[in-house]
N, C-alpha and C. Protein backbone atom coordinates (compact mmCIF):
# COMPACT_ATOMS: atom_id res chain seq x y z
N UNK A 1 4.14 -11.77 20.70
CA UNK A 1 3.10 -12.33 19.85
C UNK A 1 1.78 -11.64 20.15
N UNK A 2 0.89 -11.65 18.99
CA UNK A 2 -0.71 -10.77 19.28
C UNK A 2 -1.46 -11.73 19.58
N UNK A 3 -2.17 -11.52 20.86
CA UNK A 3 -2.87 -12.57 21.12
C UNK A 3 -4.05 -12.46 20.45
N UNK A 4 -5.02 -13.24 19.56
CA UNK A 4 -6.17 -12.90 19.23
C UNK A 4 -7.60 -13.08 20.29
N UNK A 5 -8.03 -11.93 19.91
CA UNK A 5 -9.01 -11.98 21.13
C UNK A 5 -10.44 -12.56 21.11
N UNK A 6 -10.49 -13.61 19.76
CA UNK A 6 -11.67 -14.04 19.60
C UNK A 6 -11.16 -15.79 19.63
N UNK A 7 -10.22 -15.90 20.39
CA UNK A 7 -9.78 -17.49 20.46
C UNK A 7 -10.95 -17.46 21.77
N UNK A 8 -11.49 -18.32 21.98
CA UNK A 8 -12.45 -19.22 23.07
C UNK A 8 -11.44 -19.79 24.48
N UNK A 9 -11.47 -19.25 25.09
CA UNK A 9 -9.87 -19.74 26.53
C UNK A 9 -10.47 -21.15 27.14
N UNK A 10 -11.63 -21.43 26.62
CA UNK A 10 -11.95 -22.79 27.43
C UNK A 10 -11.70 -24.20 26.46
N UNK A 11 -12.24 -23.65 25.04
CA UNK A 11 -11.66 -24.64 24.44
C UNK A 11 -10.64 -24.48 23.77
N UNK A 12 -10.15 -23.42 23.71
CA UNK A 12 -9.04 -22.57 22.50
C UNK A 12 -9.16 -22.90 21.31
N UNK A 13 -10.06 -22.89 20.94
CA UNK A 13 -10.67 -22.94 19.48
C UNK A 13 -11.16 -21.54 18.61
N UNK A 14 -10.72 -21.16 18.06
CA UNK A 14 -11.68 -19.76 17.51
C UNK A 14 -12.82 -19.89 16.91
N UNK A 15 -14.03 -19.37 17.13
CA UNK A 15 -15.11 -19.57 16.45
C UNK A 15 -15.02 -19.04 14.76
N UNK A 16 -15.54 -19.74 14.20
CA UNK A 16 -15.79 -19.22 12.85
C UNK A 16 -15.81 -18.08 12.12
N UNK A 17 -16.57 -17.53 12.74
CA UNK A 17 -16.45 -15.69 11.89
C UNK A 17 -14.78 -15.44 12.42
N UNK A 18 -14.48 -15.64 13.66
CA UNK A 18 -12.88 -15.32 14.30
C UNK A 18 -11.99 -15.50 12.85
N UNK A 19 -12.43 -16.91 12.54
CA UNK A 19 -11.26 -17.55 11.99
C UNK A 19 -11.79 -16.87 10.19
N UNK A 20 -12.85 -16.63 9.97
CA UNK A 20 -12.95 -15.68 8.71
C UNK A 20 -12.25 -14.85 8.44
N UNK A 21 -12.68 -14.10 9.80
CA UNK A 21 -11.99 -12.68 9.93
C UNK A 21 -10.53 -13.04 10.35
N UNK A 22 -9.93 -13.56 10.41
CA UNK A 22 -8.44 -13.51 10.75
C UNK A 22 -7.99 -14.22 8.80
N UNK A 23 -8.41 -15.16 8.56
CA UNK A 23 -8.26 -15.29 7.02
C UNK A 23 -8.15 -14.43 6.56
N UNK A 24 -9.53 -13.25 6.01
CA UNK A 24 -9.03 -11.98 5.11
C UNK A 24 -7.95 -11.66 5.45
N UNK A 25 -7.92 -11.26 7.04
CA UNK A 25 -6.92 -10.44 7.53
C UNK A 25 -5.66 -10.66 6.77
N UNK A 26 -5.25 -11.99 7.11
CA UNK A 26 -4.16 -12.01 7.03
C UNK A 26 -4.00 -12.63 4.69
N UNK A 27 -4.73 -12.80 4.07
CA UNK A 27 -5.09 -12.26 2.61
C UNK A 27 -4.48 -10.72 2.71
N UNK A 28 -5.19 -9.95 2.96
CA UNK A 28 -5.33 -8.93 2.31
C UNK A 28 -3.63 -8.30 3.08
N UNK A 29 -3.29 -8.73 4.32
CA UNK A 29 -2.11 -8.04 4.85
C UNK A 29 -0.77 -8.80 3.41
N UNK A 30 -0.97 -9.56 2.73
CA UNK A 30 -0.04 -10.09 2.25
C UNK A 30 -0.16 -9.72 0.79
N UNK A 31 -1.89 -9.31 0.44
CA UNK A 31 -1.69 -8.64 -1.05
C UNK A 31 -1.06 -7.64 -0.16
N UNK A 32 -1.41 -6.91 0.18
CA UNK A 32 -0.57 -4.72 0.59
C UNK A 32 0.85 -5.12 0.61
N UNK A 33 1.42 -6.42 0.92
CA UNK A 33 3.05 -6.81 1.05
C UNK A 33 3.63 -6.80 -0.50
N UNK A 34 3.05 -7.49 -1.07
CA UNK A 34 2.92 -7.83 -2.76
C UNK A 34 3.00 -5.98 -3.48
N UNK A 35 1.57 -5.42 -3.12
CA UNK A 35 1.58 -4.09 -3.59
C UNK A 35 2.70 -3.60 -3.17
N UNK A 36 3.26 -3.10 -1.74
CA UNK A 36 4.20 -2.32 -1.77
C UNK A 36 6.03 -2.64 -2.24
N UNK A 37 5.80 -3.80 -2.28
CA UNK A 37 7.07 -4.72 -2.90
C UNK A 37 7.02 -4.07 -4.21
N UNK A 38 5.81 -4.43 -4.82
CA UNK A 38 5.72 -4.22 -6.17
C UNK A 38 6.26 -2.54 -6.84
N UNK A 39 5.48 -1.71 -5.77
CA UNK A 39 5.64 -0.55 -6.05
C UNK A 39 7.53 0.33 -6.13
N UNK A 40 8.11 -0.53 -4.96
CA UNK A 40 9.43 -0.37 -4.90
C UNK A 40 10.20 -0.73 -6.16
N UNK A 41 9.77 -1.69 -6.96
CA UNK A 41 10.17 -1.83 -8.11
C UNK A 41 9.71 -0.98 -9.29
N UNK A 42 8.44 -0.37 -9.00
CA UNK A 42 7.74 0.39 -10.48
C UNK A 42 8.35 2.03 -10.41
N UNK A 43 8.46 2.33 -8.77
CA UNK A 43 8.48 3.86 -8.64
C UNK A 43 9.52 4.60 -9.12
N UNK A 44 10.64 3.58 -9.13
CA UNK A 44 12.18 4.33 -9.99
C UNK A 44 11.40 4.47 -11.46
N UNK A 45 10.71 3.12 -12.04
CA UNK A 45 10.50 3.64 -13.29
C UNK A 45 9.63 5.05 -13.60
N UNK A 46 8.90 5.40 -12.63
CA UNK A 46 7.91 6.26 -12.77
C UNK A 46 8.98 8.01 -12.74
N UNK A 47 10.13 7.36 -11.67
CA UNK A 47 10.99 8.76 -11.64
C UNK A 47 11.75 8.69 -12.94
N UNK A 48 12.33 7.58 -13.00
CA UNK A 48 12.65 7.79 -14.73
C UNK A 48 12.29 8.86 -15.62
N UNK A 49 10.89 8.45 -15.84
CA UNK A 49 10.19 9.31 -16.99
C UNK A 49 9.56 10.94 -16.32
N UNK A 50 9.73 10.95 -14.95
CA UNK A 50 9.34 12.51 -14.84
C UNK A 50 10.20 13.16 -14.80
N UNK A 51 9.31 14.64 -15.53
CA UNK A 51 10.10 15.90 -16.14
C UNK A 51 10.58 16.94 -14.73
N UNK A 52 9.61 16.66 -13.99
CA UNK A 52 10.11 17.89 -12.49
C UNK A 52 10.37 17.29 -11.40
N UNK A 53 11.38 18.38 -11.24
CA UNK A 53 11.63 17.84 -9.76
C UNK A 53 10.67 17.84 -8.51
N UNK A 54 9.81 18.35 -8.48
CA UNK A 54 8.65 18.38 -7.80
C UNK A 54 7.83 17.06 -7.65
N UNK A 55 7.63 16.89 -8.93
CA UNK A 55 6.86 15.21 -8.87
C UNK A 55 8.28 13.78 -8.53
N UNK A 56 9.35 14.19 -8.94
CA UNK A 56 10.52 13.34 -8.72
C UNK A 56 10.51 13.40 -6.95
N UNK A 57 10.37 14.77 -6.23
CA UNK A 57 10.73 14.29 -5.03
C UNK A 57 9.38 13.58 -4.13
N UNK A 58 8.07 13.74 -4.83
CA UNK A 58 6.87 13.24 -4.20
C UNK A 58 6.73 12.07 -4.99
N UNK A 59 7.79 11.41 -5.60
CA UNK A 59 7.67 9.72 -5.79
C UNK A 59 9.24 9.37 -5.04
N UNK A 60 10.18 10.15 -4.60
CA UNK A 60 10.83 9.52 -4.03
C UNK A 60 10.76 9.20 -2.23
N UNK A 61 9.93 10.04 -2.27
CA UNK A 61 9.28 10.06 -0.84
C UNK A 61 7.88 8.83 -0.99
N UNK A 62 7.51 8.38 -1.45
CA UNK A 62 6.63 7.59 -1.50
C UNK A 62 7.41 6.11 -1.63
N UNK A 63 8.36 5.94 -2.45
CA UNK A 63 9.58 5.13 -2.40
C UNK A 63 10.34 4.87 -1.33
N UNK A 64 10.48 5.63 -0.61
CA UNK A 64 10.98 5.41 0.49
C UNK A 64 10.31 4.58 1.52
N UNK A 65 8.60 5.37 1.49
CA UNK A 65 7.93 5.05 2.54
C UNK A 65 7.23 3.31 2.04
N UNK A 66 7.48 3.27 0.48
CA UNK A 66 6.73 1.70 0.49
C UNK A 66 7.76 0.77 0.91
N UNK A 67 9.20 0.81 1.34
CA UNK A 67 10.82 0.26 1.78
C UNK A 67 9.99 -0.01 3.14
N UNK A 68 9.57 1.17 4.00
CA UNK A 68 9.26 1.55 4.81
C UNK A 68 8.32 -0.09 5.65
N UNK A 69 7.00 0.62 4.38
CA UNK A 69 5.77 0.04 4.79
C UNK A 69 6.09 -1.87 4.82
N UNK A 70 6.74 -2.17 4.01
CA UNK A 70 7.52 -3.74 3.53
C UNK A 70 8.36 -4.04 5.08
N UNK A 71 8.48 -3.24 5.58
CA UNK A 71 9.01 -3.25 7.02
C UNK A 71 7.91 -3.67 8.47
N UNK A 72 7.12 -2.31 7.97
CA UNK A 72 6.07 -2.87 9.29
C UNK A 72 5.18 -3.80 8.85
N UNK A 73 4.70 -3.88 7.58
CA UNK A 73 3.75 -5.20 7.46
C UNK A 73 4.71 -6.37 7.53
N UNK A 74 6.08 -6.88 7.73
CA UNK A 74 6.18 -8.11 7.93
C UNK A 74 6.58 -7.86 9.54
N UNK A 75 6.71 -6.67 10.07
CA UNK A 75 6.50 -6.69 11.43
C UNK A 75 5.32 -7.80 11.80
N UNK A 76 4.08 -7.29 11.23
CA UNK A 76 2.71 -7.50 11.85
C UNK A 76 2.65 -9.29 11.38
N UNK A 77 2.98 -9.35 10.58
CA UNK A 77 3.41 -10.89 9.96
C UNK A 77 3.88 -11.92 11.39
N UNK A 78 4.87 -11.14 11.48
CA UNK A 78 5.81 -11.68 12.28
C UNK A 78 5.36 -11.68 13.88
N UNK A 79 4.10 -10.96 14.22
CA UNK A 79 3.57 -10.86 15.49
C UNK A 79 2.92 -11.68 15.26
N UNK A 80 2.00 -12.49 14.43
CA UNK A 80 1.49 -13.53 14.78
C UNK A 80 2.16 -14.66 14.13
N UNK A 81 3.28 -14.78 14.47
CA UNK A 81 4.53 -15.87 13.75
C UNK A 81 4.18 -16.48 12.98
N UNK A 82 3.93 -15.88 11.74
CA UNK A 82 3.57 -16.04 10.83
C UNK A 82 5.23 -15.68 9.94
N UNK A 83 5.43 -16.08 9.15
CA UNK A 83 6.31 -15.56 7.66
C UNK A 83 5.57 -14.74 6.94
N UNK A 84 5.93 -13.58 6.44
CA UNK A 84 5.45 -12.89 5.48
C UNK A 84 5.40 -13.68 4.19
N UNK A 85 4.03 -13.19 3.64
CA UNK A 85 4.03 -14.02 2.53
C UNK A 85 3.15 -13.04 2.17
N UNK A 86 3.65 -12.65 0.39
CA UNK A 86 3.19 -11.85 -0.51
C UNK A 86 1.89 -13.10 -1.45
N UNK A 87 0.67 -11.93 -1.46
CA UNK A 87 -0.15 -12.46 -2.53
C UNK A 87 -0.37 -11.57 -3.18
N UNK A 88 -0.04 -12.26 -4.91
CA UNK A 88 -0.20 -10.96 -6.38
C UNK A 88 -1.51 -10.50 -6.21
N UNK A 89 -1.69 -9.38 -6.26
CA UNK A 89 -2.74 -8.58 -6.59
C UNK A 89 -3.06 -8.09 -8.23
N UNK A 90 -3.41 -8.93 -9.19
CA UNK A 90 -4.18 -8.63 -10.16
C UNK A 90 -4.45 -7.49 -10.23
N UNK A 91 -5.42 -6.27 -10.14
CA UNK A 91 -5.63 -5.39 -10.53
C UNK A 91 -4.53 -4.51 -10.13
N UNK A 92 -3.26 -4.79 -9.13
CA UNK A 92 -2.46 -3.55 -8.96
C UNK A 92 -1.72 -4.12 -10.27
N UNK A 93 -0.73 -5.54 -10.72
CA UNK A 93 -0.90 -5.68 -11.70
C UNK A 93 -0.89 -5.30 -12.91
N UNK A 94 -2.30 -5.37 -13.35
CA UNK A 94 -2.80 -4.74 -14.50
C UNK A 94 -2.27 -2.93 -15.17
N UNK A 95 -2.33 -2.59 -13.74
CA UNK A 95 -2.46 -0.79 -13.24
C UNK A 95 -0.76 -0.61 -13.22
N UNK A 96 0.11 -1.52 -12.80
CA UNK A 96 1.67 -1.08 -13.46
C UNK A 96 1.98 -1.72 -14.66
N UNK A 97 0.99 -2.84 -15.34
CA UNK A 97 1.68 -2.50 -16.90
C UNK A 97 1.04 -2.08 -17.91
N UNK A 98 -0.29 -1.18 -17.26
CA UNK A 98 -0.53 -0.42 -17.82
C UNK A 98 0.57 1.10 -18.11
N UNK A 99 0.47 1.22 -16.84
CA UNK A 99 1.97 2.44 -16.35
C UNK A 99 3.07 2.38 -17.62
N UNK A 100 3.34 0.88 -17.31
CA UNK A 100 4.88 0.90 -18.37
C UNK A 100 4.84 1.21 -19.74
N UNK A 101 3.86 0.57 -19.99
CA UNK A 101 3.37 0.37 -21.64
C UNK A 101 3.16 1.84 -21.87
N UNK A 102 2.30 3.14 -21.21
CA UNK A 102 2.43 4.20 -21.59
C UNK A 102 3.21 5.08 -21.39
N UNK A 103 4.61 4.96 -20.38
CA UNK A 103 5.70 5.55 -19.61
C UNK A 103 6.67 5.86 -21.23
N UNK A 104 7.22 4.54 -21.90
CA UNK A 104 7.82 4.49 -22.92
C UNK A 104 6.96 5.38 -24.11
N UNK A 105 5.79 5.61 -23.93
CA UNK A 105 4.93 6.09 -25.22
C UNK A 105 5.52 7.83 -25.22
N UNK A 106 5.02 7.87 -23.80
CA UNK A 106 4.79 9.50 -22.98
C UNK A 106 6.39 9.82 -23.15
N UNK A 107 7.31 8.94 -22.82
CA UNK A 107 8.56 9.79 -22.46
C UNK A 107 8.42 10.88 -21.62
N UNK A 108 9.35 11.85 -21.23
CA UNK A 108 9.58 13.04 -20.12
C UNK A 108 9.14 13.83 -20.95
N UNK A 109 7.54 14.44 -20.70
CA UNK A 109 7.02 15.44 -20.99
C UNK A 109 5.43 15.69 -20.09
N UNK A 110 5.09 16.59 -20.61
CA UNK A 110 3.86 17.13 -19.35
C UNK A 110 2.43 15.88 -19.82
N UNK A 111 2.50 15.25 -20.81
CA UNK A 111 1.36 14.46 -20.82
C UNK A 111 1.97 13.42 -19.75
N UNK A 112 3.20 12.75 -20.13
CA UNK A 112 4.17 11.60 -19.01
C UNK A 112 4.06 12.35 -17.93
N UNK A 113 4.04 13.02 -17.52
CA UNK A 113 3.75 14.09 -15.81
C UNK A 113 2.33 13.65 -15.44
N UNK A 114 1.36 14.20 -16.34
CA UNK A 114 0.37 13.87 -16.12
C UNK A 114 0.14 12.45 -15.68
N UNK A 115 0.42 11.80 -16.74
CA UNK A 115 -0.23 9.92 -16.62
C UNK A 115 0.54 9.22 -15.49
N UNK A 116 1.72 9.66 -14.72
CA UNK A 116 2.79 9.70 -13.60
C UNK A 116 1.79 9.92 -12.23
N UNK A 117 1.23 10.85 -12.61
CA UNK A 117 0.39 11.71 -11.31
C UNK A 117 -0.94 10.81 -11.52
N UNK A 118 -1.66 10.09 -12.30
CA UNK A 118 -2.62 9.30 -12.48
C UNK A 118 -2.47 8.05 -11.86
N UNK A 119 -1.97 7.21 -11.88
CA UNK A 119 -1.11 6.17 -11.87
C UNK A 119 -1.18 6.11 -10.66
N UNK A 120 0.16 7.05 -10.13
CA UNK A 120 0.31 7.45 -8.41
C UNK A 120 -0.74 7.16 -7.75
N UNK A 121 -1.85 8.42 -7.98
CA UNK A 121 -3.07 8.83 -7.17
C UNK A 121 -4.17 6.86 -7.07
N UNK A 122 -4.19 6.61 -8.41
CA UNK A 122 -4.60 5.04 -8.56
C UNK A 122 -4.04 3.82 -6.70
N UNK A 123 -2.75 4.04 -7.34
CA UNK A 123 -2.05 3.21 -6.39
C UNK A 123 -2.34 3.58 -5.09
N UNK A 124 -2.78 5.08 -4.51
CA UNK A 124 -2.78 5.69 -3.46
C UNK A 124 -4.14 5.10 -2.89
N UNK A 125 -4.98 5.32 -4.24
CA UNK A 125 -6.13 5.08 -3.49
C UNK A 125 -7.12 3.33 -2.98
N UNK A 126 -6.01 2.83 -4.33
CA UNK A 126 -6.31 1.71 -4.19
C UNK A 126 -5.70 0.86 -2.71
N UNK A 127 -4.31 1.15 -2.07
CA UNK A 127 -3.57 1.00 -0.71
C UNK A 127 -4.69 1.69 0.08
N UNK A 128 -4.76 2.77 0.16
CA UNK A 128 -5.58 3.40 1.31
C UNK A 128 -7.04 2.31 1.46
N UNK A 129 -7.88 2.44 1.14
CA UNK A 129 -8.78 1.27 0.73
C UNK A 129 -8.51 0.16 2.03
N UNK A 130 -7.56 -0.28 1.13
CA UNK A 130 -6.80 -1.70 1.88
C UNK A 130 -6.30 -1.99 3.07
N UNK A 131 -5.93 -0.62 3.19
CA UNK A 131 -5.67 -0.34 4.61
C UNK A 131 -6.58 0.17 5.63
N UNK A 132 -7.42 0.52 5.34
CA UNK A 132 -8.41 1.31 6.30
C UNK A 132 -9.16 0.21 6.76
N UNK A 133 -9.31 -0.88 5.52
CA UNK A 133 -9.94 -2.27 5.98
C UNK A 133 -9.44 -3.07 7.08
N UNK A 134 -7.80 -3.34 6.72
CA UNK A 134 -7.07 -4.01 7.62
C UNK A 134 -6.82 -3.45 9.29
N UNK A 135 -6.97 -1.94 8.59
CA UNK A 135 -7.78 -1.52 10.26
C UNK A 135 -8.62 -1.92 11.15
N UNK A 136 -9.55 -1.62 10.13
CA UNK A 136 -11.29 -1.96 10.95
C UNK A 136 -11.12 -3.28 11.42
N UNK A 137 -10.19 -4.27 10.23
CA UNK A 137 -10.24 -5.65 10.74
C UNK A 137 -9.64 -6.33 12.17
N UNK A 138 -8.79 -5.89 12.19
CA UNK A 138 -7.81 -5.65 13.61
C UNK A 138 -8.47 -4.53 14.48
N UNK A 139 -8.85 -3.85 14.27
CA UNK A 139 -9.60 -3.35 15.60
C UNK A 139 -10.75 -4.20 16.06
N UNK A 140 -11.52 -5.00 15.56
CA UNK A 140 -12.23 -5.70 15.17
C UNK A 140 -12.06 -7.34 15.88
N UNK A 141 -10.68 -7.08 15.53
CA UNK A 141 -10.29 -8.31 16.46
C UNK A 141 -9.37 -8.49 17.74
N UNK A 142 -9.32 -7.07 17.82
CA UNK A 142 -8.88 -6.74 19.33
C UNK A 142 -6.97 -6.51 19.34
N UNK A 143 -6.64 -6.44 17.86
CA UNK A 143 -5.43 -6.15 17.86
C UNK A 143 -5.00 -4.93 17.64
N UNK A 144 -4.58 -4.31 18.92
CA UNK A 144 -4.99 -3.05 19.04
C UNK A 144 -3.27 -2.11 18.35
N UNK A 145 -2.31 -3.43 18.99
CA UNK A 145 -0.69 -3.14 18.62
C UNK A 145 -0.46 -2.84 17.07
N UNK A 146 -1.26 -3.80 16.33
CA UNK A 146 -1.29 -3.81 14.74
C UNK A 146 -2.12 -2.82 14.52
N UNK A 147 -3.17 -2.41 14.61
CA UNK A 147 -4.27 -1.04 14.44
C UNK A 147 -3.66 0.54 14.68
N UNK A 148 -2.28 -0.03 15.08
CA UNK A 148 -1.72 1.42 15.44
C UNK A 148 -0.68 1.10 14.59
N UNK A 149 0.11 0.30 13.87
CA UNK A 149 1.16 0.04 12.82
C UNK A 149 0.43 0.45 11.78
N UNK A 150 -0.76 -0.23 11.39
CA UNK A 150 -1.07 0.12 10.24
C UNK A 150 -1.73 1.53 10.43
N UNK A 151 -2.31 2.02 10.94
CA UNK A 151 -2.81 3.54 10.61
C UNK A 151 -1.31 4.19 10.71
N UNK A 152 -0.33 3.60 11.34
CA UNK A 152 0.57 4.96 11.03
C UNK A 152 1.01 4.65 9.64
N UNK A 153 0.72 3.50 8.75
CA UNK A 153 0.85 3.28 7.41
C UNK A 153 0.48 4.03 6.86
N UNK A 154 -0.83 4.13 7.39
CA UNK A 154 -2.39 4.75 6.79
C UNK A 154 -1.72 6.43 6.35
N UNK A 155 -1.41 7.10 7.33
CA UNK A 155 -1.26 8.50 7.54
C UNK A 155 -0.39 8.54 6.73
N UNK A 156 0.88 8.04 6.34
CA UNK A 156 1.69 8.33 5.11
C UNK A 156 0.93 8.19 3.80
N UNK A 157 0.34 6.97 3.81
CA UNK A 157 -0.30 6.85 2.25
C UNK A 157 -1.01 8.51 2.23
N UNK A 158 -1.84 8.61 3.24
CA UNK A 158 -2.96 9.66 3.37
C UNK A 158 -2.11 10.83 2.55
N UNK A 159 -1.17 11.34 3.43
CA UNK A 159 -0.44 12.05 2.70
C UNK A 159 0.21 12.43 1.46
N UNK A 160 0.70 11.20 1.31
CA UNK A 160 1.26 11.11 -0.24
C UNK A 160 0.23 11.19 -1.07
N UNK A 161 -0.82 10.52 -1.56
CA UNK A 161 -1.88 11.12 -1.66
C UNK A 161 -2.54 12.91 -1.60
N UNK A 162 -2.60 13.27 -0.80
CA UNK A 162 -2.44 14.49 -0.91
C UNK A 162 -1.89 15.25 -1.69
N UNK A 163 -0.25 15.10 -1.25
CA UNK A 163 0.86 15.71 -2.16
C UNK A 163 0.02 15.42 -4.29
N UNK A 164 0.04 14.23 -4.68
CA UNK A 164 -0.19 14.21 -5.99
C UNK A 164 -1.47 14.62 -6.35
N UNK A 165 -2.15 14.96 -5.62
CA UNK A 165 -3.34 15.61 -5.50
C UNK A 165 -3.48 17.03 -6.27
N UNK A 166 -2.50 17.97 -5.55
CA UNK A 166 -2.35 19.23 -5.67
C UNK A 166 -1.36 19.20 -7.47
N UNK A 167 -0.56 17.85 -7.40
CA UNK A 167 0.04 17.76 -8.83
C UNK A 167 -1.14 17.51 -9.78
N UNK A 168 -2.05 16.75 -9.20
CA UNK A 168 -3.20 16.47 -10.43
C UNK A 168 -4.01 17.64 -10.61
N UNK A 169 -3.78 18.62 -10.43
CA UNK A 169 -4.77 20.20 -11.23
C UNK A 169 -3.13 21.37 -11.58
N UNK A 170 -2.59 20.90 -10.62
CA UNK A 170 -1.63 22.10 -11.12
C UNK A 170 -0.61 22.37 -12.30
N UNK A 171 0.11 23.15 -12.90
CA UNK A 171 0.79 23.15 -13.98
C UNK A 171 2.37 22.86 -14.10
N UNK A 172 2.56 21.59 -14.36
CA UNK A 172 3.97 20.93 -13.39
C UNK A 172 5.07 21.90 -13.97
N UNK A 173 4.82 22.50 -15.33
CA UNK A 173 5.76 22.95 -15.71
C UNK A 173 5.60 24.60 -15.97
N UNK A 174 4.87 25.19 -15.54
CA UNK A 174 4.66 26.55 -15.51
C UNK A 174 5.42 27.73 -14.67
């Protein structure tokens, strides 16, 4: 179990901001559960509709790693015996049915490549965000075991990211 390091040992009470800051914390650790759940379900659709294998293997690698990530965040769940528990995130949401609604429009072609690689980079940046927070927040609160789960989260998103990066200027089909 993580001990939190802003509990009070005389009265074992956490002071207020403690108990703020352990609220978001554990908010925002359960939307990123929601997001990457979510994403495990959207990313086949996204390989569906792409035309290259190039962008097919930098969403199946991202697929993998949100299986992945659904792993160590109910790790971190589970260190403070807690149950994982997903909260919907609205704007991620919005941002996969937006995806769908234009996936069927686009079909497998270089504009659907394009809006594939949009989408992606969205989701990338919107997780990274989320995570860099849940960092600061846990370092913050002295959980140093979870601050090293999630940045090694961090460094995959970072990456993947990257990868659709170099897809968002280049010519998928040239």
């Amino acid at each position: 179990m993580v001990k939190n390091q802003f509990i009070d040992n005389a009265s074992n009470t956490p002071p207020t901001e403690a108990m703020q800051t352990m609220h978001t914390f554990e908010q925002q650790l359960g939307n990123l559960l929601w997001v990457e759940k979510a994403l495990i379900r959207t990313i086949p659709k996204m390989m569906e509709h792409a035309s290259t294998e190039k962008l097919s293997d930098i969403l199946r690698i991202h697929h993998r790693h949100s299986k992945d990530h659904v792993v160590e965040l109910e790790r971190v769940f589970k260190s403070f015996r807690k149950n994982p528990e997903t909260i919907k995130c609205q704007e991620m949401t919005d941002l996969m049915d937006e995806a769908d609604k234009n996936f069927s429009e686009f079909g497998k072609s270089t504009p659907g490549d394009k809006l594939i690689v949009s989408m992606a980079i969205k989701f990338q940046e919107y997780q990274q965000g989320t995570y860099q927070t849940q960092i600061d927040l846990s370092r913050k609160m002295g959980l140093e075991v979870v601050c090293s789960i999630l940045s090694g989260v961090l460094e995959q998103e970072v990456e993947i990211l990257r990868e659709l990066r170099t897809l968002e200027t280049a010519d998928l089909h040239g």
